[in-house]
C-alpha atoms as a PDB file:
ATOM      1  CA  UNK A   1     -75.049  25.832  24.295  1.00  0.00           C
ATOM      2  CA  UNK A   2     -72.026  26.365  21.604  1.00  0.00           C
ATOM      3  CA  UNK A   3     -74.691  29.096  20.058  1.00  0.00           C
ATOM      4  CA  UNK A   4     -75.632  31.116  23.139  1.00  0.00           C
ATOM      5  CA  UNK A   5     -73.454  34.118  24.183  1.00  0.00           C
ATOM      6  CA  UNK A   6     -72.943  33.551  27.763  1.00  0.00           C
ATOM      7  CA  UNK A   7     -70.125  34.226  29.481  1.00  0.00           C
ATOM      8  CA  UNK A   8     -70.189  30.641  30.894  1.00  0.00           C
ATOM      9  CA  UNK A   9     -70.369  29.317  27.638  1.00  0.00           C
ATOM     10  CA  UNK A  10     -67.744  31.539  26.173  1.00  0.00           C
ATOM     11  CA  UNK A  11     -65.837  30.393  29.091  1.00  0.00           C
ATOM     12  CA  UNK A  12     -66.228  26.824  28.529  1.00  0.00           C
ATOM     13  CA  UNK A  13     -65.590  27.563  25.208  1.00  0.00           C
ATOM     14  CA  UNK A  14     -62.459  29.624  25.398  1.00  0.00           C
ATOM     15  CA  UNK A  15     -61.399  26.626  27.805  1.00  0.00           C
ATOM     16  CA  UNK A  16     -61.950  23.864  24.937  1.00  0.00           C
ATOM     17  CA  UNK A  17     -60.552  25.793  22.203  1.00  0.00           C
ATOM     18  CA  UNK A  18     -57.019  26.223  24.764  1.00  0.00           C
ATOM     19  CA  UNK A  19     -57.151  22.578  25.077  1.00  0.00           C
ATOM     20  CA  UNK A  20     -57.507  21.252  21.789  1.00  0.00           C
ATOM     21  CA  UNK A  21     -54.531  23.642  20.691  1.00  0.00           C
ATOM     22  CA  UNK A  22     -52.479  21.903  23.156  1.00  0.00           C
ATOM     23  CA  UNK A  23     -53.338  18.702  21.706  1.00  0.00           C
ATOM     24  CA  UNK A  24     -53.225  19.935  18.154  1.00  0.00           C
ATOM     25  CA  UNK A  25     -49.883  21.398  19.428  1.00  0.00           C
ATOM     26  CA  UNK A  26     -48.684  18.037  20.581  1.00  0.00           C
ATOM     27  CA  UNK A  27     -49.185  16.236  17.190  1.00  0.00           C
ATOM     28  CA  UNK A  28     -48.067  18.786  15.657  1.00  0.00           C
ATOM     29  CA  UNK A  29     -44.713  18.455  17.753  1.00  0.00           C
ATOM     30  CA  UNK A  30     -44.729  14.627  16.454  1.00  0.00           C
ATOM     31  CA  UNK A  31     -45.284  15.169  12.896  1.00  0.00           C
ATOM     32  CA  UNK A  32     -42.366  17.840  13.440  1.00  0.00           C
ATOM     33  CA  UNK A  33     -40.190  15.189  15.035  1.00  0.00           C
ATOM     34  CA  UNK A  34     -41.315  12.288  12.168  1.00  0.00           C
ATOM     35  CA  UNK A  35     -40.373  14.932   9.838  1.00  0.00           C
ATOM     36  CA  UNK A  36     -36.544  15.321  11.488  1.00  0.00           C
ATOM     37  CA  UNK A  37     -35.966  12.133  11.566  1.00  0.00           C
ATOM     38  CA  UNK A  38     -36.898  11.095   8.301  1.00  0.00           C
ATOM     39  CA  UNK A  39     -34.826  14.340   7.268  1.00  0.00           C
ATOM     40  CA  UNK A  40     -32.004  13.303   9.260  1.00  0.00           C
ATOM     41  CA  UNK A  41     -32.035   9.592   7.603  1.00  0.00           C
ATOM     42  CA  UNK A  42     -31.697  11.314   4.314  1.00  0.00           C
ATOM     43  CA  UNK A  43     -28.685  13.288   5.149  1.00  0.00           C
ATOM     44  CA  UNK A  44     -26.975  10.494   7.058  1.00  0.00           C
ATOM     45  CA  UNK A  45     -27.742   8.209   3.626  1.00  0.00           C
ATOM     46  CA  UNK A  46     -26.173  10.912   1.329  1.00  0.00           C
ATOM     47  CA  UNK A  47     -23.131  11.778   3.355  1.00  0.00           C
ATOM     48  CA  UNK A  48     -22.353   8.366   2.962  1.00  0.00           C
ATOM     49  CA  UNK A  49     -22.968   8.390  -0.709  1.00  0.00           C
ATOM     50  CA  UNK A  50     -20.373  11.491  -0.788  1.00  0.00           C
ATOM     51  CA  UNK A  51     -18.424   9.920   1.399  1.00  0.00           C
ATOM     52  CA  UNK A  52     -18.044   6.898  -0.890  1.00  0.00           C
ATOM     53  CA  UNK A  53     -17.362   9.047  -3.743  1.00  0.00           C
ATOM     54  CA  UNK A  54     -14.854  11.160  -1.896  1.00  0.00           C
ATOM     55  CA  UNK A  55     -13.362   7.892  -0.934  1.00  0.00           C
ATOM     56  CA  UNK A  56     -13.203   6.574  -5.106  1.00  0.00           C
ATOM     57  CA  UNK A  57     -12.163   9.666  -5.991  1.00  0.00           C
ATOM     58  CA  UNK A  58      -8.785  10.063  -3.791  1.00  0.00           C
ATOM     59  CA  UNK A  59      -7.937   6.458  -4.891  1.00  0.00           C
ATOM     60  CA  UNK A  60      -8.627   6.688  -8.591  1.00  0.00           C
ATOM     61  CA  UNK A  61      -6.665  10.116  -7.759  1.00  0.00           C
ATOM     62  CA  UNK A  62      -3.501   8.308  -6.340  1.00  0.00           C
ATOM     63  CA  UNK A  63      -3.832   5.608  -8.908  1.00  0.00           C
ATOM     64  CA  UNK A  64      -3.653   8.429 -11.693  1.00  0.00           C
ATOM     65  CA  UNK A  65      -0.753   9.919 -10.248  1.00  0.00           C
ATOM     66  CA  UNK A  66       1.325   6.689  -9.628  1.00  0.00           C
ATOM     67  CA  UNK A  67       0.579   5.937 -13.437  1.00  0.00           C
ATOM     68  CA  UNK A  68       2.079   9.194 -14.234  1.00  0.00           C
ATOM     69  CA  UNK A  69       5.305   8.236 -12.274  1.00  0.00           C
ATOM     70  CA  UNK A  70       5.631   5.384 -13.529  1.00  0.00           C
ATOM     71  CA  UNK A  71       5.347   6.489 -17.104  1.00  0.00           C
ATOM     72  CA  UNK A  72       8.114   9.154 -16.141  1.00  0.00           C
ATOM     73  CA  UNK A  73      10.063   5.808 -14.903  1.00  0.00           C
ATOM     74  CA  UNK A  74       9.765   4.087 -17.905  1.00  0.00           C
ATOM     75  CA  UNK A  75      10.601   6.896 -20.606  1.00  0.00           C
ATOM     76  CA  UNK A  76      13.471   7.921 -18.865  1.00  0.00           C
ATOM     77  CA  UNK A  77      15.211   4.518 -17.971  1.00  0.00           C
ATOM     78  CA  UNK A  78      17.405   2.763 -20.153  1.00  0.00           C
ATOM     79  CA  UNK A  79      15.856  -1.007 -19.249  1.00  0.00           C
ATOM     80  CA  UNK A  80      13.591  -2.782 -21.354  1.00  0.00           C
ATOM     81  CA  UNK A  81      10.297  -2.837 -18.708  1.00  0.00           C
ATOM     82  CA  UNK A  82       7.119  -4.504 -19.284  1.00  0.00           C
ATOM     83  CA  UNK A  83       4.082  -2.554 -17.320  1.00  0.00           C
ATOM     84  CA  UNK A  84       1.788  -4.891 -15.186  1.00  0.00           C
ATOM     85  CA  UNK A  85      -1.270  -4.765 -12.972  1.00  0.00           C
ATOM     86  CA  UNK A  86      -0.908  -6.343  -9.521  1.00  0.00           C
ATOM     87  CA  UNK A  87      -4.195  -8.634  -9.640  1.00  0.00           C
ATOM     88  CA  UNK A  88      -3.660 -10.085  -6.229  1.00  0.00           C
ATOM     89  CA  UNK A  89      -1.803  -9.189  -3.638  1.00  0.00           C
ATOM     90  CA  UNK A  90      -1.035 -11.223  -0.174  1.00  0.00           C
ATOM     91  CA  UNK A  91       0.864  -9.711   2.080  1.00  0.00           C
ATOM     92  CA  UNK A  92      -0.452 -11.177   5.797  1.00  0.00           C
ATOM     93  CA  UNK A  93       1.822 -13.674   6.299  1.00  0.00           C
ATOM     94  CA  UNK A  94       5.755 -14.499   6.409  1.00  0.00           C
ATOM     95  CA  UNK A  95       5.790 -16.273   3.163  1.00  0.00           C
ATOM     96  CA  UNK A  96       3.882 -13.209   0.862  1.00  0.00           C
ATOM     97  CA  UNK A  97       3.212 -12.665  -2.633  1.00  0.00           C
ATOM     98  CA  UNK A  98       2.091 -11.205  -5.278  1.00  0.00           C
ATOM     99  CA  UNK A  99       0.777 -11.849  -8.703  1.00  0.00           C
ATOM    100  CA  UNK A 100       0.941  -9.361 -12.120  1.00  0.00           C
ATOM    101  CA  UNK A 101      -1.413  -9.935 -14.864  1.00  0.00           C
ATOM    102  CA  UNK A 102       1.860 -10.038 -17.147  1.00  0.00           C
ATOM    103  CA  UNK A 103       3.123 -13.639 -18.243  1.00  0.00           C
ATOM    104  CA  UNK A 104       5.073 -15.831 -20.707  1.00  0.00           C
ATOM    105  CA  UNK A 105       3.173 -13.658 -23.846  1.00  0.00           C
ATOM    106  CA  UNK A 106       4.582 -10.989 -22.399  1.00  0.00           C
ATOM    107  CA  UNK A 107       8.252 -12.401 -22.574  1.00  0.00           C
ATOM    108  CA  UNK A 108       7.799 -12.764 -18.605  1.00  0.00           C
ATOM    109  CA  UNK A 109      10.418 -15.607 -16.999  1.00  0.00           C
ATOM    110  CA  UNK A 110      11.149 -16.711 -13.991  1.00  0.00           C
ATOM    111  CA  UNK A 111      13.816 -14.879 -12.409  1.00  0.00           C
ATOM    112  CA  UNK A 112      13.352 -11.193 -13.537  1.00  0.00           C
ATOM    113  CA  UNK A 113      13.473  -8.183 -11.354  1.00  0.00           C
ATOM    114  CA  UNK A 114      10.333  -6.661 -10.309  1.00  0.00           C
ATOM    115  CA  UNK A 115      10.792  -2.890  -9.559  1.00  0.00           C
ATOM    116  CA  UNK A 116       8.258   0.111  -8.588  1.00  0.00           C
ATOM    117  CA  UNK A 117       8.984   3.755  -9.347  1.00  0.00           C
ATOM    118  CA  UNK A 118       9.543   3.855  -5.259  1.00  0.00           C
ATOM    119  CA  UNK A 119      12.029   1.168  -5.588  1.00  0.00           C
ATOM    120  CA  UNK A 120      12.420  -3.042  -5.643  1.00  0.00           C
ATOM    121  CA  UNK A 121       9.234  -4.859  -5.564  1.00  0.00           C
ATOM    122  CA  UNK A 122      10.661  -8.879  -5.678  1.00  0.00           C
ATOM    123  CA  UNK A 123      11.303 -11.140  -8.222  1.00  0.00           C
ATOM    124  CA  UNK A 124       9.569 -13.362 -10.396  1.00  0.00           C
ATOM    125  CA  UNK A 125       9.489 -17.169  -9.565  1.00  0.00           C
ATOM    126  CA  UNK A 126       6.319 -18.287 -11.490  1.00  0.00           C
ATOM    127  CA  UNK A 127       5.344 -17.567 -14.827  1.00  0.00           C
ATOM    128  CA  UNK A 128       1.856 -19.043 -16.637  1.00  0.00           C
ATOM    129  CA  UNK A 129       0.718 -17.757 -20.034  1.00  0.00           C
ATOM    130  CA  UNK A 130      -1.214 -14.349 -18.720  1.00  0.00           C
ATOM    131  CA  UNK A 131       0.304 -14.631 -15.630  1.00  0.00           C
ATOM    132  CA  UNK A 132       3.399 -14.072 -13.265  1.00  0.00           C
ATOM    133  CA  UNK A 133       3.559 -14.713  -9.719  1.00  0.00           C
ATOM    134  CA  UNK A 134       5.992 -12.746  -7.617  1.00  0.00           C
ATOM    135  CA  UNK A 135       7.939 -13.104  -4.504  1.00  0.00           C
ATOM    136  CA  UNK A 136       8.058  -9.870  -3.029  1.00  0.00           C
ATOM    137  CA  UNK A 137      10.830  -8.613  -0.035  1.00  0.00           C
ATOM    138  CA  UNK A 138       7.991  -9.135   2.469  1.00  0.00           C
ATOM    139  CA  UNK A 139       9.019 -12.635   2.296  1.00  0.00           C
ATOM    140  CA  UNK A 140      11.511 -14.014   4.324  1.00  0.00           C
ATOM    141  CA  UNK A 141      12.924 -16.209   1.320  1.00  0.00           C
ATOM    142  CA  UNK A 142      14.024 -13.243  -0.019  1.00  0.00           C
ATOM    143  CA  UNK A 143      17.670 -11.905  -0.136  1.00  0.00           C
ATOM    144  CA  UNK A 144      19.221  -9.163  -2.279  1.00  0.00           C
ATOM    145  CA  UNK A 145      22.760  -7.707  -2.125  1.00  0.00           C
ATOM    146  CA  UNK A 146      22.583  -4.207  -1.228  1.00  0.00           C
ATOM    147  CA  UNK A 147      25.007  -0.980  -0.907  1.00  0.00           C
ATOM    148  CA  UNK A 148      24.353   1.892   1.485  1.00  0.00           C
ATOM    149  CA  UNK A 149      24.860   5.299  -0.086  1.00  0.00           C
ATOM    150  CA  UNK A 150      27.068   7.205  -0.395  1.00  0.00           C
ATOM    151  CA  UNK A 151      29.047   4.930   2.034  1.00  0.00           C
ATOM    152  CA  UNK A 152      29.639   2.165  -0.423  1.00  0.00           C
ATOM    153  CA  UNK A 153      29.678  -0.263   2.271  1.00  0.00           C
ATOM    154  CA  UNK A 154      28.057  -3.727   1.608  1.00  0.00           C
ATOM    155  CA  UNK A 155      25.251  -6.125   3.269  1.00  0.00           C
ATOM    156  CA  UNK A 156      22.491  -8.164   2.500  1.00  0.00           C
ATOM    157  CA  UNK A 157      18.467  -7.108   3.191  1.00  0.00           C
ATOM    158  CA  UNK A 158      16.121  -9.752   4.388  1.00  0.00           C
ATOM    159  CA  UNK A 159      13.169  -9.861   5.968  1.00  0.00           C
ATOM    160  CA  UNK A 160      12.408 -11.180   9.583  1.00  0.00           C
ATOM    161  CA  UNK A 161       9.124 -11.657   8.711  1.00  0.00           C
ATOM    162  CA  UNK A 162       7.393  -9.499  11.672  1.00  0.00           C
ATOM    163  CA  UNK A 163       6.912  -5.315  10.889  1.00  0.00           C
ATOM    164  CA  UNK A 164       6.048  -4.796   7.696  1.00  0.00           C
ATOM    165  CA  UNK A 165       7.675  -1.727   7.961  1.00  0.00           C
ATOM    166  CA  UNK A 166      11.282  -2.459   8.274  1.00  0.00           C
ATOM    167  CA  UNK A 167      13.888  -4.675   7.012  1.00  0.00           C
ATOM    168  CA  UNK A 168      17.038  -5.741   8.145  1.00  0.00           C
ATOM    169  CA  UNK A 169      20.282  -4.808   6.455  1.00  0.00           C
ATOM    170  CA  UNK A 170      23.405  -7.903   7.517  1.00  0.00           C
ATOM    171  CA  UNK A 171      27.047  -8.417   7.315  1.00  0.00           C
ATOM    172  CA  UNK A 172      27.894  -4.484   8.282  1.00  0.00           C
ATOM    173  CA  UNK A 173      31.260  -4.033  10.107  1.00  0.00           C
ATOM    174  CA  UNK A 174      31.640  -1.836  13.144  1.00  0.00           C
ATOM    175  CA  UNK A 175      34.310   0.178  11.117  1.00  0.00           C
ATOM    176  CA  UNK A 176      31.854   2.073   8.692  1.00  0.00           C
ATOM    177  CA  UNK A 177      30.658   5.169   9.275  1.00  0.00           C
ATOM    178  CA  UNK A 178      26.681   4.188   8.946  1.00  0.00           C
ATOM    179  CA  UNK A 179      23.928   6.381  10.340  1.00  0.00           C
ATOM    180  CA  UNK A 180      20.052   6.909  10.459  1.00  0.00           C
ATOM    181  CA  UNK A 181      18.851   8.345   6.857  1.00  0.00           C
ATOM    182  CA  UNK A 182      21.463   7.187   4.456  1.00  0.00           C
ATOM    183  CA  UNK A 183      20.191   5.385   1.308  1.00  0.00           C
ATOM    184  CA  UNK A 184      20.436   1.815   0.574  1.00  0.00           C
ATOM    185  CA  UNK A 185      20.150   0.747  -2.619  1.00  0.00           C
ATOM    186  CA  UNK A 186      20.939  -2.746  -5.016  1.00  0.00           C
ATOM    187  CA  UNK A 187      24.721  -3.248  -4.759  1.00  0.00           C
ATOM    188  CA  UNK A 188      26.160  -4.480  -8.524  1.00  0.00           C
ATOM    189  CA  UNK A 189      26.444  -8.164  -7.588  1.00  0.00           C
ATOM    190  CA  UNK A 190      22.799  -8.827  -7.740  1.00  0.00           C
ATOM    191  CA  UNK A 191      22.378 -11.240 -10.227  1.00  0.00           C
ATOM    192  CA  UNK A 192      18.836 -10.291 -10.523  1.00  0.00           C
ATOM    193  CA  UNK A 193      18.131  -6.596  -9.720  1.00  0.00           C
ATOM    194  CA  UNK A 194      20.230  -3.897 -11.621  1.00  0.00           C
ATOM    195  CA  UNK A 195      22.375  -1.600  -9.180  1.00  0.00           C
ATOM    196  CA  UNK A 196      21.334   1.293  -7.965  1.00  0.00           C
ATOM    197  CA  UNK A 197      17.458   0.335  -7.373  1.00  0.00           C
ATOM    198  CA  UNK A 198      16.103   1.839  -3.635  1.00  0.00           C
ATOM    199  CA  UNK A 199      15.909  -0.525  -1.393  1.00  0.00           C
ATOM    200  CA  UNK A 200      14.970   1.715   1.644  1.00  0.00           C
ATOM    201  CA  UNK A 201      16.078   4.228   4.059  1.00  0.00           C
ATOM    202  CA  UNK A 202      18.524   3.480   7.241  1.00  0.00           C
ATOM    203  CA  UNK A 203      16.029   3.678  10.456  1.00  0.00           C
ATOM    204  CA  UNK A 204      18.267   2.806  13.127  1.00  0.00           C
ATOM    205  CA  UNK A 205      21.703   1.202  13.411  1.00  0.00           C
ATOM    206  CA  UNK A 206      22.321  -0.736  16.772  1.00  0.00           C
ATOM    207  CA  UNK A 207      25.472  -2.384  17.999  1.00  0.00           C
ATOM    208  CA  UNK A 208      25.222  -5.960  19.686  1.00  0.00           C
ATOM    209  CA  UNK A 209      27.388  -7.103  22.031  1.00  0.00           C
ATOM    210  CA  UNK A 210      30.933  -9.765  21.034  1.00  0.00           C
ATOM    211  CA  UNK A 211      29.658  -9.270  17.284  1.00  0.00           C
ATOM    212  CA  UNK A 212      31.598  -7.390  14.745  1.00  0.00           C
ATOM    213  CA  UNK A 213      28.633  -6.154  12.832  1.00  0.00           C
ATOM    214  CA  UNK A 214      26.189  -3.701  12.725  1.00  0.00           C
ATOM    215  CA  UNK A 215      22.004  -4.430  13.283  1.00  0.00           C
ATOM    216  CA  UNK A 216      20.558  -2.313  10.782  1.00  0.00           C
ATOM    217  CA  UNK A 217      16.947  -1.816   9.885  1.00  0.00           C
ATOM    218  CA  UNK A 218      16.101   0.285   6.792  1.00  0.00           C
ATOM    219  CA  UNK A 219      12.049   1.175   6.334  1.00  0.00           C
ATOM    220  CA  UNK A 220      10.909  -0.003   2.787  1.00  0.00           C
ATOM    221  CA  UNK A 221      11.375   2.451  -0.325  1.00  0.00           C
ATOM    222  CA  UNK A 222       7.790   0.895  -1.498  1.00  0.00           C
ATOM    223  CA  UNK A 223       4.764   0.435   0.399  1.00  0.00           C
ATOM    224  CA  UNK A 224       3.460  -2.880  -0.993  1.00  0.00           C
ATOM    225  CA  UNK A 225       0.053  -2.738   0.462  1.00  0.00           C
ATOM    226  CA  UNK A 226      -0.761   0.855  -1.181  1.00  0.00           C
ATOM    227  CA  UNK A 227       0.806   0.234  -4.632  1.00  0.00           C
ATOM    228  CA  UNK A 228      -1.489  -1.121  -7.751  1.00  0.00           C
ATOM    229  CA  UNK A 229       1.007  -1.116 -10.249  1.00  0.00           C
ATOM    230  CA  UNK A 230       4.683  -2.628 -10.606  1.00  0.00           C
ATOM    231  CA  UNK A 231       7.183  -3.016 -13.939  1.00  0.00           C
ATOM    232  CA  UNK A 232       8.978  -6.096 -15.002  1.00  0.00           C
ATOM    233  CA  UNK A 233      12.527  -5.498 -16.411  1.00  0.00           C
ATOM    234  CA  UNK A 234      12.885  -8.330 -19.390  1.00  0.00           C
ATOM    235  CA  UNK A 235      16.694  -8.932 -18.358  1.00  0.00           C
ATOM    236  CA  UNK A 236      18.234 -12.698 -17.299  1.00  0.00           C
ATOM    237  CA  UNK A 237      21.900 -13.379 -16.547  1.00  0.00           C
ATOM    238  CA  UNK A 238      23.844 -14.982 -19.493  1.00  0.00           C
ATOM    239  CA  UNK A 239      22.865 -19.116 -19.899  1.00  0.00           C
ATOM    240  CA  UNK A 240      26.172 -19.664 -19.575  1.00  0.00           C
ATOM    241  CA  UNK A 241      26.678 -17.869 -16.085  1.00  0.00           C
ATOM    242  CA  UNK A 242      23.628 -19.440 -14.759  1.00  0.00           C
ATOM    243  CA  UNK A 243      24.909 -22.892 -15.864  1.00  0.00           C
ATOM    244  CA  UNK A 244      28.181 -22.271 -14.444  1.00  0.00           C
ATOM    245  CA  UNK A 245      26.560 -20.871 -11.168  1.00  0.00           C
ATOM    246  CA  UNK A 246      24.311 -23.989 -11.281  1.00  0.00           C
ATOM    247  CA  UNK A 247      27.076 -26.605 -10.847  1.00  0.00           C
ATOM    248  CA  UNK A 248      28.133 -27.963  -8.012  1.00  0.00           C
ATOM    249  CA  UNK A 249      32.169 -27.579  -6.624  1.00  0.00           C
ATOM    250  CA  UNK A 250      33.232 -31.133  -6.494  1.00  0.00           C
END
């Protein structure tokens, strides 16, 4: 029948020849779709890729460029500063610290100043042979005497252990003339910190009632959880102060 020239063959024919394009049509359609789909898996697999190395390159980026601040710290202070690597850093808790890959080899003791280009880090409380473990101010064991610029007036920073985005600044009379944005940096009877180290910036000042003193909160100079990097200043008080200091007042 396909070889006869009828026009109900042709019909039946033509008919047949419609149908099977709609089929071929409709696996063509799939392969199409397969096609996409793989495609799209591709695409989704290498933005993620670029994504990752978008990702590497801001922080080896931010890295580079606190390296180069610090550098500019270091050749143009006066202190004698030993560059460290923060190895491990734990900062979810009240009690935080941190730990440099700097230690007794590296004429690292217990009681020196840790500072960032930003500003104060913590101190040193345990030193091993490679290693030096730090309290930081996110810790609320730590204290440090502190003057709020240009002001001069005097207080102690702590932390409450809650936001780790503010500190409290104590022991602020009424009287001076403190408001949000002035600068608070290490007063000159630390006996661990040099003065004039940030400390933060004066957030908001509140008055409580029957108390003579201000409630101050200051936000941190130095972001702890973004920073990589930190100096130790090789400076102890005098043995003989810290003797004295260490007796007890009959």
């Amino acid at each position: 029948m396909a070889t006869q020239n009828r026009p109900l063959v042709r019909a039946v024919r033509a008919e047949t020849m419609e149908w099977t394009a709609k089929i071929e049509s409709s696996f063509a359609w799939v392969g199409r779709y397969v096609r996409a789909v793989e495609e799209n898996d591709a695409l989704r697999r290498r933005n993620i890729e670029l994504s990752s190395e978008v990702a590497r390159s801001r922080a080896v980026r931010t890295q580079n460029q606190e390296l180069r601040r610090m550098l500019s710290l270091r050749d143009t202070s006066q202190a004698d500063m030993i560059p460290a690597r923060i190895v491990t850093k734990d900062i979810t808790r009240q009690r935080n610290w941190i730990t440099l890959d700097v230690g007794s080899t590296d004429s690292v003791a217990a009681g020196m100043p840790v500072i960032h280009e930003s500003g104060v880090i913590g101190k040193v409380v345990l030193v091993s042979e490679h290693f030096s473990r730090v309290m930081p101010f996110l810790n609320t064991d730590f204290r440090v005497p502190a003057t709020i610029i240009p002001i001069g007036a005097e207080g102690i920073v702590r932390w409450e252990g809650d936001q780790l985005d503010r500190l409290l600044l104590q022991h602020v009379v009424k009287t001076e003339p403190v408001s949000t944005g002035q600068q608070v940096v290490t007063s000159g009877h630390s006996d661990i910190f040099p003065p004039g180290e940030q400390i933060g910036v004066i957030d908001s000042v509140a008055v409580r009632p029957g108390r003579n003193e201000f409630r101050i909160f200051l936000r941190p100079a130095v972001k702890l959880y973004r920073i990589n990097h930190a100096f130790v200043i090789r400076s102890l008080p005098p043995k003989e102060r810290q003797s004295l200091e260490a007796e007890s007042i009959p």
